[in-house]
N, C-alpha and C. Protein backbone atom coordinates (compact mmCIF):
# COMPACT_ATOMS: atom_id res chain seq x y z
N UNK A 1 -0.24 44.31 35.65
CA UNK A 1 0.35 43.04 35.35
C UNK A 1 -0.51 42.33 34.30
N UNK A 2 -0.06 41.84 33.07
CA UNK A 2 -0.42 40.98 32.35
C UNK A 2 -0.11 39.29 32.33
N UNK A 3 -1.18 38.54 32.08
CA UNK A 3 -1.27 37.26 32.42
C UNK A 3 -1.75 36.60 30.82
N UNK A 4 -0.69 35.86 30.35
CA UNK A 4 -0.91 34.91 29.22
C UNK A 4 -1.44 33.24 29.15
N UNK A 5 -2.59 33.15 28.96
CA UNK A 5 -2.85 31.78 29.14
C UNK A 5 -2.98 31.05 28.07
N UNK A 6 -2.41 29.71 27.81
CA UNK A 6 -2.32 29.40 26.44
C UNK A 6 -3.61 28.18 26.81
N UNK A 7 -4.48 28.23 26.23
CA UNK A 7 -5.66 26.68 26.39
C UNK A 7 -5.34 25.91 24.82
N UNK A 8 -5.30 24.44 25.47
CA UNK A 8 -5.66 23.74 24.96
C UNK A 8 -3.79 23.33 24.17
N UNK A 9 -3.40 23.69 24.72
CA UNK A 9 -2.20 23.15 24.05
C UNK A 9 -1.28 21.60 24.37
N UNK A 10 -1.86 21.50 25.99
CA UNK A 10 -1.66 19.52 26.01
C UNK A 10 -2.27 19.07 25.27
N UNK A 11 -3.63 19.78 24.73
CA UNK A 11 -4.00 18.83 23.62
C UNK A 11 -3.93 18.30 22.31
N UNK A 12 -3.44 19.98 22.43
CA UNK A 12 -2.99 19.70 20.56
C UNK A 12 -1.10 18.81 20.53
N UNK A 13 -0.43 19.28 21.56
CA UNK A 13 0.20 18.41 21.53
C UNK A 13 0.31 16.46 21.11
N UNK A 14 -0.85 16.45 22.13
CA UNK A 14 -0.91 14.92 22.18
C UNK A 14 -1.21 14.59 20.68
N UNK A 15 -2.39 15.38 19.86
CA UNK A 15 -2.94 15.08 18.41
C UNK A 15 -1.51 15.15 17.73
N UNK A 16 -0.71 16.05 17.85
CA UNK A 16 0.54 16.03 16.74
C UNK A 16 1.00 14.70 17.52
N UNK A 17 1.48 14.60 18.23
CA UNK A 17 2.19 12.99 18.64
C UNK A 17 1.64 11.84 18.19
N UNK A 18 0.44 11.86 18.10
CA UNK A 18 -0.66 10.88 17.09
C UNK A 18 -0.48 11.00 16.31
N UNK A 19 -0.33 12.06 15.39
CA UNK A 19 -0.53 12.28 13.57
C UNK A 19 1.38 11.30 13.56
N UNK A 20 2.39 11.91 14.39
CA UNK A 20 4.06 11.39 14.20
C UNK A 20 4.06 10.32 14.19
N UNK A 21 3.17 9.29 15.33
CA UNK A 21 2.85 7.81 15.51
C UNK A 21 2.30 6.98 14.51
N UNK A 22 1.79 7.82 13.47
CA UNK A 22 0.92 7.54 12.52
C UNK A 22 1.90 7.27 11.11
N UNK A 23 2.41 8.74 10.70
CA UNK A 23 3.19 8.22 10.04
C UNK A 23 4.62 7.68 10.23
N UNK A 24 4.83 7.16 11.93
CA UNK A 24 5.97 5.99 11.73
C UNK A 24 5.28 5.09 11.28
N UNK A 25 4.40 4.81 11.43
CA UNK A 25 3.51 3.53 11.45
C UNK A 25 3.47 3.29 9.95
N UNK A 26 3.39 4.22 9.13
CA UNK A 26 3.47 4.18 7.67
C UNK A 26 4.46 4.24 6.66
N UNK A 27 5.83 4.42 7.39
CA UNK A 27 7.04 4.80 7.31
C UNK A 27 7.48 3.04 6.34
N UNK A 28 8.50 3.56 5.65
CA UNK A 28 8.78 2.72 4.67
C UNK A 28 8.10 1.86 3.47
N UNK A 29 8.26 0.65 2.74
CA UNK A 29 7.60 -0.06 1.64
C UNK A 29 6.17 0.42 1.78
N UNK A 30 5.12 1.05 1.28
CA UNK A 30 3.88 0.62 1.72
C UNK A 30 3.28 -0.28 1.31
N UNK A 31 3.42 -0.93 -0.41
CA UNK A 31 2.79 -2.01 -0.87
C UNK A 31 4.13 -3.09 -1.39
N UNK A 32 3.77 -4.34 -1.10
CA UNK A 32 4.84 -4.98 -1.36
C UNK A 32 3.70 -6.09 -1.74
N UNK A 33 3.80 -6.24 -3.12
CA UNK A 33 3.20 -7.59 -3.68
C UNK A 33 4.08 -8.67 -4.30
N UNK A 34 3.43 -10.00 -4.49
CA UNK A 34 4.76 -10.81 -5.06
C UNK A 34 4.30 -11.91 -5.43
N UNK A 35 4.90 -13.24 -6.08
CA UNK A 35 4.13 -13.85 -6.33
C UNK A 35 5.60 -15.14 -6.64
N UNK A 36 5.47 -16.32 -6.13
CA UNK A 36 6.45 -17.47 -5.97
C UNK A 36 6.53 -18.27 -6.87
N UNK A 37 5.88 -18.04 -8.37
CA UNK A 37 5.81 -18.90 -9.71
C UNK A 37 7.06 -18.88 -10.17
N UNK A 38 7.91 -19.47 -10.57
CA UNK A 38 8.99 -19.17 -10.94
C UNK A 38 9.38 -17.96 -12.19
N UNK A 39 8.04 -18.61 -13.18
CA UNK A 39 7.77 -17.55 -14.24
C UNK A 39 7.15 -16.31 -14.24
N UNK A 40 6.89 -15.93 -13.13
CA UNK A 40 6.41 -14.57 -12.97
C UNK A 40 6.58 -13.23 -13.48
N UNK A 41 8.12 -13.19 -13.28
CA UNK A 41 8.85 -12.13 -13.88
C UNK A 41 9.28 -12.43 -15.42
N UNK A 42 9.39 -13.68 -15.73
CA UNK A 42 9.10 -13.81 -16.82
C UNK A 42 7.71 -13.55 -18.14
N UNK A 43 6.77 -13.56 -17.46
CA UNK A 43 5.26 -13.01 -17.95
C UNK A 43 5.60 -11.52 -17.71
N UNK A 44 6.02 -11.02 -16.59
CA UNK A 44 5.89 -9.75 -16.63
C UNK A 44 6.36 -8.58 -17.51
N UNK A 45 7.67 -9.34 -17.66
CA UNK A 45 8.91 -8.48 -18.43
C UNK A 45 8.12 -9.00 -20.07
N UNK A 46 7.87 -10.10 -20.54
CA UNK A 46 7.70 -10.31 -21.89
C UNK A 46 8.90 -11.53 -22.47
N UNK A 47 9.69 -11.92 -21.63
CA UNK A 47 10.70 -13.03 -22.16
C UNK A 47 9.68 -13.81 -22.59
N UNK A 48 10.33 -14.04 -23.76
CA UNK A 48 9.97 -15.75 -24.32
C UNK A 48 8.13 -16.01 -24.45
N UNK A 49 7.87 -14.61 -24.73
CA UNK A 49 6.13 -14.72 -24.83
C UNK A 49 5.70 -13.93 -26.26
N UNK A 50 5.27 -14.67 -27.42
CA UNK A 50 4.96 -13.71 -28.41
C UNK A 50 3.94 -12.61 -28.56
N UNK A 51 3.55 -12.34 -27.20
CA UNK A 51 2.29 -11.19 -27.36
C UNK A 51 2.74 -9.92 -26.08
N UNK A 52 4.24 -10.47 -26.10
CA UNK A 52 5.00 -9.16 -25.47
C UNK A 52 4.75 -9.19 -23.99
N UNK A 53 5.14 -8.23 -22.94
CA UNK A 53 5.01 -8.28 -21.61
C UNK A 53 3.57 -7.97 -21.19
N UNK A 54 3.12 -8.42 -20.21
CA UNK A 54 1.69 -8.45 -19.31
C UNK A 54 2.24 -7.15 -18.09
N UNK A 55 2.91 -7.08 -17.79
CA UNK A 55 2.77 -5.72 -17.16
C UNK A 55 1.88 -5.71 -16.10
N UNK A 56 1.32 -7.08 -15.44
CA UNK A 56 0.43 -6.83 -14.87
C UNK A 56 0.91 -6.47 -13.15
N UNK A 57 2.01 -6.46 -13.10
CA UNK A 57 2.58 -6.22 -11.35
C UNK A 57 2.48 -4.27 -11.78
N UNK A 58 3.15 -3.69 -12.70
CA UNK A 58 3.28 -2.03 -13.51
C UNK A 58 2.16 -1.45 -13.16
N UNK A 59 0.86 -2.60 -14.21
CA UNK A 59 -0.15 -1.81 -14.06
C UNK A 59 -1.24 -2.09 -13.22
N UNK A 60 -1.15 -3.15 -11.93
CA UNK A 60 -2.04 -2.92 -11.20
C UNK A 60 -2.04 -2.10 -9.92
N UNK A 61 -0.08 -2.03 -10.04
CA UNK A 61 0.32 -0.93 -8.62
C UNK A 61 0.14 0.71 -9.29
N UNK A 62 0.17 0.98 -10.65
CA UNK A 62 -0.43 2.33 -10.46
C UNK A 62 -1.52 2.49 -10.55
N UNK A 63 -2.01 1.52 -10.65
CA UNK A 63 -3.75 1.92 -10.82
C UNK A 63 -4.10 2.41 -8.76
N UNK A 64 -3.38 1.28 -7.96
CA UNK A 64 -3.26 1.47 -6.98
C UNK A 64 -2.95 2.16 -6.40
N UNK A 65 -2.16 3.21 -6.94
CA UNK A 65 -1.18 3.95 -6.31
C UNK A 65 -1.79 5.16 -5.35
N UNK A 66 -3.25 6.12 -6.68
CA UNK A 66 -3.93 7.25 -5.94
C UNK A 66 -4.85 6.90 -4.96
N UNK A 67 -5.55 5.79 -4.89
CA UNK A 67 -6.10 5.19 -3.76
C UNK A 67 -5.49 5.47 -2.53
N UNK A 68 -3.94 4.46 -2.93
CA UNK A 68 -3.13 4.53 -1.41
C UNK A 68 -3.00 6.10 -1.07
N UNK A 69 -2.53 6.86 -2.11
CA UNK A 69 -2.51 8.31 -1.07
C UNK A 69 -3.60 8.66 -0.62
N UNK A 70 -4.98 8.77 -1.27
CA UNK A 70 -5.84 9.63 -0.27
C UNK A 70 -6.07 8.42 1.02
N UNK A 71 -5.89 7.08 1.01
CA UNK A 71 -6.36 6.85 2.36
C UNK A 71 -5.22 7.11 3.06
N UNK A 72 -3.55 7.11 2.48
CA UNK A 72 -3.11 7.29 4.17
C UNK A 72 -2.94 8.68 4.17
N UNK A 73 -3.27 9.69 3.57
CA UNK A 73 -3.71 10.95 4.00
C UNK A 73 -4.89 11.18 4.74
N UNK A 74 -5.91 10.22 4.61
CA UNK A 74 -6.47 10.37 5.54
C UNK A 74 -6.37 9.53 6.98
N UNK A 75 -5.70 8.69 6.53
CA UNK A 75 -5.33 7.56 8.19
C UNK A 75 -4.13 8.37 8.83
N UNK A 76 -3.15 9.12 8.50
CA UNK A 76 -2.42 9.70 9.00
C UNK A 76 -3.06 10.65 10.45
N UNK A 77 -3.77 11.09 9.43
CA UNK A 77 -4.74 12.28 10.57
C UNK A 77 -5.21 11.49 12.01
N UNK A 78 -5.73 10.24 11.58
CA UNK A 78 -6.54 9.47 12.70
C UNK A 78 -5.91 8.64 13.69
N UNK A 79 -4.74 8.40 13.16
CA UNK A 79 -3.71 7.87 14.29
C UNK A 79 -2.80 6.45 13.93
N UNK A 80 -2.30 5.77 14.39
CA UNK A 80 -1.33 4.86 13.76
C UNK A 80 -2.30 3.23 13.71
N UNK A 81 -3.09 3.80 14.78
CA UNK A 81 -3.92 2.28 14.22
C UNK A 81 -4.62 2.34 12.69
N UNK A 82 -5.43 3.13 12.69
CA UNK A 82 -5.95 3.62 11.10
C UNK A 82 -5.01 3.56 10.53
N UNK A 83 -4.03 4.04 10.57
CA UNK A 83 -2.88 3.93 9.22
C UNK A 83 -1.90 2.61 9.22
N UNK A 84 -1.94 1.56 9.77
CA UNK A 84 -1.91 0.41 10.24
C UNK A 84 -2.96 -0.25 9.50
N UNK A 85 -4.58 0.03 9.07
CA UNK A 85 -5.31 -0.77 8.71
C UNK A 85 -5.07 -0.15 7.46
N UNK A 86 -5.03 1.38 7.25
CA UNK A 86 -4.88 1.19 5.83
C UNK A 86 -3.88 0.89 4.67
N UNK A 87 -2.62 0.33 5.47
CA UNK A 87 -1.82 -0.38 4.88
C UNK A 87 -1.69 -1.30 4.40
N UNK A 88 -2.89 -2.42 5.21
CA UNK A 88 -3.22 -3.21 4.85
C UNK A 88 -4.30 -3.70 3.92
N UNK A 89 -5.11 -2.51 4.06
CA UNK A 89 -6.13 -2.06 2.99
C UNK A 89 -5.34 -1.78 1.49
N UNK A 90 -4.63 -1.15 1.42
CA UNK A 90 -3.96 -0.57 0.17
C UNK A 90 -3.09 -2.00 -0.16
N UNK A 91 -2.19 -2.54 0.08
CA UNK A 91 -1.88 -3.95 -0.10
C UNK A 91 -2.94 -4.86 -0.80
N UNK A 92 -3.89 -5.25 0.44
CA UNK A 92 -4.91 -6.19 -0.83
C UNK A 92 -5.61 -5.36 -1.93
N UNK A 93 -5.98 -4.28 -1.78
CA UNK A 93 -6.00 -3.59 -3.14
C UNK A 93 -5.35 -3.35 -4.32
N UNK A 94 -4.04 -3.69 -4.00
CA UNK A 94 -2.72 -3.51 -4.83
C UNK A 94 -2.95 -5.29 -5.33
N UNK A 95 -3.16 -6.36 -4.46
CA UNK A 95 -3.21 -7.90 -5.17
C UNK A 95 -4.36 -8.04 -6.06
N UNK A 96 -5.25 -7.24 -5.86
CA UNK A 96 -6.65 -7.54 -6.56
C UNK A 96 -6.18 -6.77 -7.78
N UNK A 97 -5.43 -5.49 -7.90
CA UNK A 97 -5.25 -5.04 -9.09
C UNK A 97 -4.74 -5.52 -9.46
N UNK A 98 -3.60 -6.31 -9.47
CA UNK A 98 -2.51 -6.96 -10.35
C UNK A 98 -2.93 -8.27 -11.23
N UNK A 99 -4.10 -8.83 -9.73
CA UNK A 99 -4.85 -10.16 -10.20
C UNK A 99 -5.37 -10.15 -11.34
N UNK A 100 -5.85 -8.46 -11.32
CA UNK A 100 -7.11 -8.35 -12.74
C UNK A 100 -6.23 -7.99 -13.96
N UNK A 101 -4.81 -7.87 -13.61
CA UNK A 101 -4.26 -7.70 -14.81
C UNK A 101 -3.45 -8.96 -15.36
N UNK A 102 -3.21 -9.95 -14.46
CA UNK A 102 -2.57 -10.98 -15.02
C UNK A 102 -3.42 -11.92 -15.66
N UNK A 103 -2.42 -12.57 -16.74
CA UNK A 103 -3.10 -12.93 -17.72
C UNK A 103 -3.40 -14.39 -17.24
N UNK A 104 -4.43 -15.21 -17.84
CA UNK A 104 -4.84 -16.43 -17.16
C UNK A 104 -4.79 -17.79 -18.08
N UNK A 105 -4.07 -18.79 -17.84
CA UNK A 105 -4.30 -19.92 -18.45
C UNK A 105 -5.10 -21.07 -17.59
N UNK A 106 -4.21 -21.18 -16.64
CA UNK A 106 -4.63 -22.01 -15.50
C UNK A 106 -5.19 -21.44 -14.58
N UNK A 107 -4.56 -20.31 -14.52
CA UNK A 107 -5.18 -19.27 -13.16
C UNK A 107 -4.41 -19.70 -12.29
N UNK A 108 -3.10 -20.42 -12.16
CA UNK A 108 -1.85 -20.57 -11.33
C UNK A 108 -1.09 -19.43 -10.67
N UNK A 109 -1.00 -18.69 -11.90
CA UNK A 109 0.11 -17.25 -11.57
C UNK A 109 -1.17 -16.65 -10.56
N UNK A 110 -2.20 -16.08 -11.49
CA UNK A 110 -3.06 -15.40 -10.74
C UNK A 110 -3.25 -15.48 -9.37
N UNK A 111 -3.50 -16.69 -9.12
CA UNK A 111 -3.47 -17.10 -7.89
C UNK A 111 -2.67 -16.96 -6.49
N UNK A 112 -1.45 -17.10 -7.27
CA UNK A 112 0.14 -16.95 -7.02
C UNK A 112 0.64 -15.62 -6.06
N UNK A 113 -0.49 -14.39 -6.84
CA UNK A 113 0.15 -13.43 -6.15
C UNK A 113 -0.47 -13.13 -5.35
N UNK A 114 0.43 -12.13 -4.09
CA UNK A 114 -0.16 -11.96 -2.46
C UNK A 114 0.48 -10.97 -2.21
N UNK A 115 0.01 -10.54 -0.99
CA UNK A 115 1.01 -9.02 -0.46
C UNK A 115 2.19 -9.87 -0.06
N UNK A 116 2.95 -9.29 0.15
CA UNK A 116 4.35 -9.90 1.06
C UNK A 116 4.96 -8.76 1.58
N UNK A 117 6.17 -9.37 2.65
CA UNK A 117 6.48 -8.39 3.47
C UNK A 117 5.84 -8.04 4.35
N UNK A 118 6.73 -6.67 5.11
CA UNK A 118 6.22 -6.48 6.34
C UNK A 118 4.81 -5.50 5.70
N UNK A 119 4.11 -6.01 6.13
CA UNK A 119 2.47 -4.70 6.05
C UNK A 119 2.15 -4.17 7.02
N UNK A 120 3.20 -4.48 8.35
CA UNK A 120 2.06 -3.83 9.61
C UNK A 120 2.87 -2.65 10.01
């Protein structure tokens, strides 16, 4: 008679149910920035500005962009709380980039922008 014993497989179970929990947890928008100036999208696009569009929402979310994958490739692995913080991590990283790209008179707009939406 032969006898098959499988070890360790409640456990690896439970880890895949963690890694699934993880990326629901990451599931949909991941960065949602924004900013309530009325002229915002107007700076952005280039209306009515003679030194053309600022681009700064374009180019501070791709600067953002490879960041966000390696951390939630790596928060995925660790479970939905980690990938929960690094959503929120990648978000204010995504406002600080945009910040450094918008252009400044008053420092109103700059100011202006924030994550929005759901982040958690």
């Amino acid at each position: 008679m032969v006898s098959v014993t499988i070890s360790g497989m409640r456990s690896n179970l439970g880890r895949i149910a963690n890694v699934a929990a993880a990326a629901r947890a990451v599931n949909g928008p991941l960065v949602s920035v924004s900013s309530n100036v009325p002229y915002a999208r107007s700076i952005e696009e280039g209306h009515r500005r003679r030194v053309g569009a600022a681009l700064m929402f374009a180019r501070g979310l791709a600067e953002t962009r490879p960041e966000a994958k390696r951390q939630i490739a790596v928060a995925i692995i660790q479970g939905p709380v980690q990938a929960g913080a690094a959503k929120e991590r990648i978000n204010q990283l995504a406002v600080r980039n945009v910040r450094k790209y918008t252009p400044v008179l008053t420092g109103r707009l700059r100011d202006s922008v924030q994550a929005s939406g759901r982040i958690q």
